[in-house]
N, C-alpha and C. Protein backbone atom coordinates (compact mmCIF):
# COMPACT_ATOMS: atom_id res chain seq x y z
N UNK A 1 58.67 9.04 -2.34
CA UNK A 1 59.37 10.10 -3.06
C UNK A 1 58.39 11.23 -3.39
N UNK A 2 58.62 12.52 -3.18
CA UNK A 2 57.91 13.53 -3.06
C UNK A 2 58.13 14.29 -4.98
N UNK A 3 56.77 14.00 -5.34
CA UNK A 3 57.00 14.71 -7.00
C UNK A 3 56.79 16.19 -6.99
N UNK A 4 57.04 17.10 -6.54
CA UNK A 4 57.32 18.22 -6.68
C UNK A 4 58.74 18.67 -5.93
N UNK A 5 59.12 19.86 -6.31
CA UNK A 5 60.52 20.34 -6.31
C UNK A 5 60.23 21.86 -6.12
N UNK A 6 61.29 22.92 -5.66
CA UNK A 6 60.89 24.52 -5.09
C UNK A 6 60.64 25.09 -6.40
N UNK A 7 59.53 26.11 -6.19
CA UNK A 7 59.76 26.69 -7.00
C UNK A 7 58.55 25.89 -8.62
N UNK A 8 58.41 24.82 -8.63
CA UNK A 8 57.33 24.19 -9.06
C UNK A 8 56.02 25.27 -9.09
N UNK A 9 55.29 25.20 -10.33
CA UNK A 9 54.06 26.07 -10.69
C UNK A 9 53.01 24.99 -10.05
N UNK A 10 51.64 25.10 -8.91
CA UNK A 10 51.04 24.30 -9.11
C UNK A 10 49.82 24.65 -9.21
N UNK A 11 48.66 23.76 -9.10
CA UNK A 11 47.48 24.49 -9.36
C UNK A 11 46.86 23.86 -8.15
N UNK A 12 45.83 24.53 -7.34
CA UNK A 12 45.48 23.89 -6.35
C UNK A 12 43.69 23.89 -6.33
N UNK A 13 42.90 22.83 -6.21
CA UNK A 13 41.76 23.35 -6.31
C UNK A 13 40.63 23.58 -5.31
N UNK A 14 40.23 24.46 -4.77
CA UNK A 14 40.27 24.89 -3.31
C UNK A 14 38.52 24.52 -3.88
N UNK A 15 37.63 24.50 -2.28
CA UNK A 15 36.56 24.09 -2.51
C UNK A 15 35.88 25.73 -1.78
N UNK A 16 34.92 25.96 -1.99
CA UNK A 16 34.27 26.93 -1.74
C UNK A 16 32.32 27.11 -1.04
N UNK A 17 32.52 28.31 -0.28
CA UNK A 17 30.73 28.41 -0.43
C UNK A 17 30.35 29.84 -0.23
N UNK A 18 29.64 30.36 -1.13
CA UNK A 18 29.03 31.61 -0.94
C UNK A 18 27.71 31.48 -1.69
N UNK A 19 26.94 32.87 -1.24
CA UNK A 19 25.69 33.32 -2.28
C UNK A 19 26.16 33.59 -3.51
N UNK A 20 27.08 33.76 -4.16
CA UNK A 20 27.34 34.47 -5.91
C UNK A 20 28.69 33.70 -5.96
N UNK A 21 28.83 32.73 -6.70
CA UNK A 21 29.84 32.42 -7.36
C UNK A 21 30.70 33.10 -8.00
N UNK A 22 31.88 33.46 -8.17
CA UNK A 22 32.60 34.46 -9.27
C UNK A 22 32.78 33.48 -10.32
N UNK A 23 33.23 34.17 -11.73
CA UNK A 23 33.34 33.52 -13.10
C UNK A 23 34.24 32.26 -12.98
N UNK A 24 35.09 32.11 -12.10
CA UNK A 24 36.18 31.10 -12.29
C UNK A 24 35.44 29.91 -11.96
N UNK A 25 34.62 29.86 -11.26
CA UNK A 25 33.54 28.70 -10.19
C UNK A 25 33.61 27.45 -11.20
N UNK A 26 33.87 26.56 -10.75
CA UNK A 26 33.45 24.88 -11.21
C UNK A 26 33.00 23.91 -10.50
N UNK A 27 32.14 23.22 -10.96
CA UNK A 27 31.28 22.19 -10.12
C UNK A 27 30.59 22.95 -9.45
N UNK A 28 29.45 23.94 -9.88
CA UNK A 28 28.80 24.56 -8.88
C UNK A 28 27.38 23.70 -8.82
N UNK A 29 27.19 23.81 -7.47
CA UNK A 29 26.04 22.90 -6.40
C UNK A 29 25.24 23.58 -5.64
N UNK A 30 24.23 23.75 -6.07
CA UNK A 30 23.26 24.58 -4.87
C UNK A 30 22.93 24.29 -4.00
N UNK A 31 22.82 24.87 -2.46
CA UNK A 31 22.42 23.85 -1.65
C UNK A 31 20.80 23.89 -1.47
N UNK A 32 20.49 23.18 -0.52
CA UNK A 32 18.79 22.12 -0.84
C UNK A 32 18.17 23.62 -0.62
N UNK A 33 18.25 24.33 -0.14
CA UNK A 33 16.97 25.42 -0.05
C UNK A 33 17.84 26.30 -1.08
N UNK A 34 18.77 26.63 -1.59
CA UNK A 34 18.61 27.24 -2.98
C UNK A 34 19.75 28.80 -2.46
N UNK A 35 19.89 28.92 -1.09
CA UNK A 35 20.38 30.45 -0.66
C UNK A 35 22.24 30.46 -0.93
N UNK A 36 22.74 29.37 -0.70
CA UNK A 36 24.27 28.88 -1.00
C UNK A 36 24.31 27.91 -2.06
N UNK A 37 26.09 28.05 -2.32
CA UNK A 37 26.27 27.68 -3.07
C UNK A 37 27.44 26.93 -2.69
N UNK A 38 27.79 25.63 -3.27
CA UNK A 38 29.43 25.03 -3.14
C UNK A 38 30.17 25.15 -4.30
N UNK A 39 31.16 25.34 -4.37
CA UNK A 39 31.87 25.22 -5.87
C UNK A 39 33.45 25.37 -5.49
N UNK A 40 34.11 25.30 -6.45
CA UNK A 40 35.66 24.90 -6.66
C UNK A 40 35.97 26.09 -7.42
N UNK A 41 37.54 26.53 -7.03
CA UNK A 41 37.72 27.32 -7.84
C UNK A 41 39.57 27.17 -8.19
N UNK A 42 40.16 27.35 -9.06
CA UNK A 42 41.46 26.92 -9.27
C UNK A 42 42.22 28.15 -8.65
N UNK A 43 43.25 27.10 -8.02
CA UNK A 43 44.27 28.44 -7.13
C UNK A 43 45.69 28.39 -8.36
N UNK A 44 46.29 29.45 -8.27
CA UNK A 44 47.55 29.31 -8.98
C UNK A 44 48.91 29.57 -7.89
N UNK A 45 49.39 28.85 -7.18
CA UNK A 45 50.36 28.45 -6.26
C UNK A 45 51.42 28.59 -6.98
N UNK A 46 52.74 27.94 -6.02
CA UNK A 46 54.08 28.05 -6.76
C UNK A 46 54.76 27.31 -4.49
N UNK A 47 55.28 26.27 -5.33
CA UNK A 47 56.33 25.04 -4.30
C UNK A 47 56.92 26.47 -3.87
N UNK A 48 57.19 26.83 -1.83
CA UNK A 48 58.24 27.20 -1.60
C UNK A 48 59.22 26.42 -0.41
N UNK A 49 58.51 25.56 -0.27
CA UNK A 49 59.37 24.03 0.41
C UNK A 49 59.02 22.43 0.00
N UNK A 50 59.76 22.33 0.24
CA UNK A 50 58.84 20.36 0.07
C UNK A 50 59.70 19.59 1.60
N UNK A 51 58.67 19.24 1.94
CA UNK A 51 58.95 18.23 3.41
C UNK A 51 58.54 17.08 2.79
N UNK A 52 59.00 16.21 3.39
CA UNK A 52 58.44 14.36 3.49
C UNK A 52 57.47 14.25 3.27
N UNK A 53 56.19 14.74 3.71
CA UNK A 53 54.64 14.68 3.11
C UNK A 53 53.94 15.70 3.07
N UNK A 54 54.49 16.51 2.93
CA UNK A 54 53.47 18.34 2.65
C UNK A 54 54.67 18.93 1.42
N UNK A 55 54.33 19.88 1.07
CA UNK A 55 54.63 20.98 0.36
C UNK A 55 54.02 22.71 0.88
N UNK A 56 54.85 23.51 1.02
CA UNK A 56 54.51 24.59 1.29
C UNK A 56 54.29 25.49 0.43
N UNK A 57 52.96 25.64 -0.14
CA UNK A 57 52.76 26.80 -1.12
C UNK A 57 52.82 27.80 -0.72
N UNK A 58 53.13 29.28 -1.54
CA UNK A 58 52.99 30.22 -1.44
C UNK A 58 51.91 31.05 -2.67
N UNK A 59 51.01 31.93 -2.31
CA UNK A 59 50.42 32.64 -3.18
C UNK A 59 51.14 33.91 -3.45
N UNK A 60 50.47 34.58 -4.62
CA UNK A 60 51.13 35.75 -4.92
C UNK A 60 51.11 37.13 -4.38
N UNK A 61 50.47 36.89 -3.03
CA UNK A 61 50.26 38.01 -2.05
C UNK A 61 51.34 37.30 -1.20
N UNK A 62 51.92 36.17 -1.46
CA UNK A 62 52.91 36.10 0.03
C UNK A 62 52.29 35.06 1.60
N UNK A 63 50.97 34.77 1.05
CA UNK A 63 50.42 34.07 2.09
C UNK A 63 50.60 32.56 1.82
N UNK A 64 51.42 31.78 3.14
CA UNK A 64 51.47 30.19 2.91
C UNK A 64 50.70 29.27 3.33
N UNK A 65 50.75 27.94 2.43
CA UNK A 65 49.57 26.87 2.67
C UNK A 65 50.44 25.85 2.66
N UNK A 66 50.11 25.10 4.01
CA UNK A 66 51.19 23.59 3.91
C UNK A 66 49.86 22.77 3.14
N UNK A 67 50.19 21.55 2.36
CA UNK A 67 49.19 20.97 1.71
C UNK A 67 49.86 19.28 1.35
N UNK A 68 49.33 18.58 1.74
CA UNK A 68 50.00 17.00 1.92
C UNK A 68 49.86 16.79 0.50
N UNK A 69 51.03 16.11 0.22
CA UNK A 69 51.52 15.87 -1.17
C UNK A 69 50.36 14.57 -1.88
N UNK A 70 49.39 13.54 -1.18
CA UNK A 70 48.91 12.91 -1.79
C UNK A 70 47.53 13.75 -1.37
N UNK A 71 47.55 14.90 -1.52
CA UNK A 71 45.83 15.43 -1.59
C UNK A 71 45.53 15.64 -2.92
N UNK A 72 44.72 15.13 -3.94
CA UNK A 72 44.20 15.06 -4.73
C UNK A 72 43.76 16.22 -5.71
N UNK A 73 43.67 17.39 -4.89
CA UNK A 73 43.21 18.49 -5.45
C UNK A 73 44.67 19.40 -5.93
N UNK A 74 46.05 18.99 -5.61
CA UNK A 74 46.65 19.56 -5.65
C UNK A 74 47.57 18.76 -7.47
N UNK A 75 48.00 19.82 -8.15
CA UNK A 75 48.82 19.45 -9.13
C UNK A 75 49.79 20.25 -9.85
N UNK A 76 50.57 19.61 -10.76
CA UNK A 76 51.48 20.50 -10.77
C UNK A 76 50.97 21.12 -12.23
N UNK A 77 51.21 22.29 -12.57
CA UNK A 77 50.57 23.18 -13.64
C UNK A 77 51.53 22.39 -14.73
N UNK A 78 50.52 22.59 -15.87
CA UNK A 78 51.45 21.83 -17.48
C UNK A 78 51.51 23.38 -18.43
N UNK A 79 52.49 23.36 -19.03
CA UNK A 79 53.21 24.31 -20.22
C UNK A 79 51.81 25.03 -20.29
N UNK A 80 50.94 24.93 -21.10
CA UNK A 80 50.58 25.62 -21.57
C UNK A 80 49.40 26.52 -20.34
N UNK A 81 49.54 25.59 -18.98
CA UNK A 81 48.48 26.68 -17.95
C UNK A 81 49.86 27.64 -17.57
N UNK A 82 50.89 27.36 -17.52
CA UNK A 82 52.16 28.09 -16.43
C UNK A 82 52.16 29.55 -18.07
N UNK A 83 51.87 29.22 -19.31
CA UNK A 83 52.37 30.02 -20.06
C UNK A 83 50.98 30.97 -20.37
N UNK A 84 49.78 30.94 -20.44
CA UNK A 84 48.31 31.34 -20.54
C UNK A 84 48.38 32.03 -19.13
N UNK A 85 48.61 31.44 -18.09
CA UNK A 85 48.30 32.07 -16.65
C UNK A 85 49.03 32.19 -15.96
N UNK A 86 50.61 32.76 -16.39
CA UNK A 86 51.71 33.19 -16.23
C UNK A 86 51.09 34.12 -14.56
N UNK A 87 50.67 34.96 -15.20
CA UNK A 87 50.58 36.41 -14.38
C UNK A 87 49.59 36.13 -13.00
N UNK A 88 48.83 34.63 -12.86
CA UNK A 88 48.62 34.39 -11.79
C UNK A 88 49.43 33.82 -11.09
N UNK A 89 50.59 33.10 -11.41
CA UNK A 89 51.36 32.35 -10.55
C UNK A 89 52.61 33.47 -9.64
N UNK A 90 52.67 33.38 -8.62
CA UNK A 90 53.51 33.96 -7.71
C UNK A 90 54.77 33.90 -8.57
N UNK A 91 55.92 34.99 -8.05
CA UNK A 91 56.86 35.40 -9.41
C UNK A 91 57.65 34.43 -8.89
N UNK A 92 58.85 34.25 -10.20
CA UNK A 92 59.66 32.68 -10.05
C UNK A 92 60.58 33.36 -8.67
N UNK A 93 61.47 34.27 -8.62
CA UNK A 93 62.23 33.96 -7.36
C UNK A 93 61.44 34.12 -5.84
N UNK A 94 61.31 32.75 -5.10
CA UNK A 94 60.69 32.57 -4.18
C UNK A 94 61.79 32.72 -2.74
N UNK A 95 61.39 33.64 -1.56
CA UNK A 95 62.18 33.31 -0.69
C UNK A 95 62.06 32.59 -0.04
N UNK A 96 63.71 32.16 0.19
CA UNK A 96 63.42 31.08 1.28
C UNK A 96 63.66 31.32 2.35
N UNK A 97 63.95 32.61 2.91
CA UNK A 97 63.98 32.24 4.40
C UNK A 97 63.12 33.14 4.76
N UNK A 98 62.07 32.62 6.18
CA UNK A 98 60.83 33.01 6.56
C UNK A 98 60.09 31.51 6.26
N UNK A 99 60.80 30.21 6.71
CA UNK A 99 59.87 29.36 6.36
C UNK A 99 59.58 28.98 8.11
């Protein structure tokens, strides 16, 4: 049984690597000679399908990410992130056709 539903706020936590981290960065890791960096940074998504074992996010530019429902990094946002970080989450009416 698939726990998300359309339209669902989620948070996704994408892994990263550059020279300069931006402010959002977590778990940052230098690598062995010191020039990169790895780190995580929180995505603010929003469900615009659910299949049998993926979910299709959409961001708030409109660009989609299929993402398998038992990947670990993915969750669904609680009250008080959907209400604090409203204005990152893609707006509630999502279209559906263009899937």
């Amino acid at each position: 049984m698939n726990r998300f539903s359309t339209g669902d706020r989620v948070i996704y936590r994408r892994e990263k690597h550059s020279t300069n981290p931006g402010p959002r960065a977590k778990n940052i890791d230098p690598a062995p000679l010191g020039e990169f960096y790895s780190y995580e940074v929180d995505k603010f998504w929003a469900v615009k399908a659910v299949e049998p074992t993926a979910v299709v996010l959409i961001t708030r530019r409109g660009k989609t990410h299929k993402v398998n429902v038992t990947d670990p990094r993915l969750r669904r946002a609680n009250w008080w992130e959907r209400f604090f970080y409203s204005e990152k989450f893609p707006p509630t009416g999502i279209p559906s056709a263009g899937l």
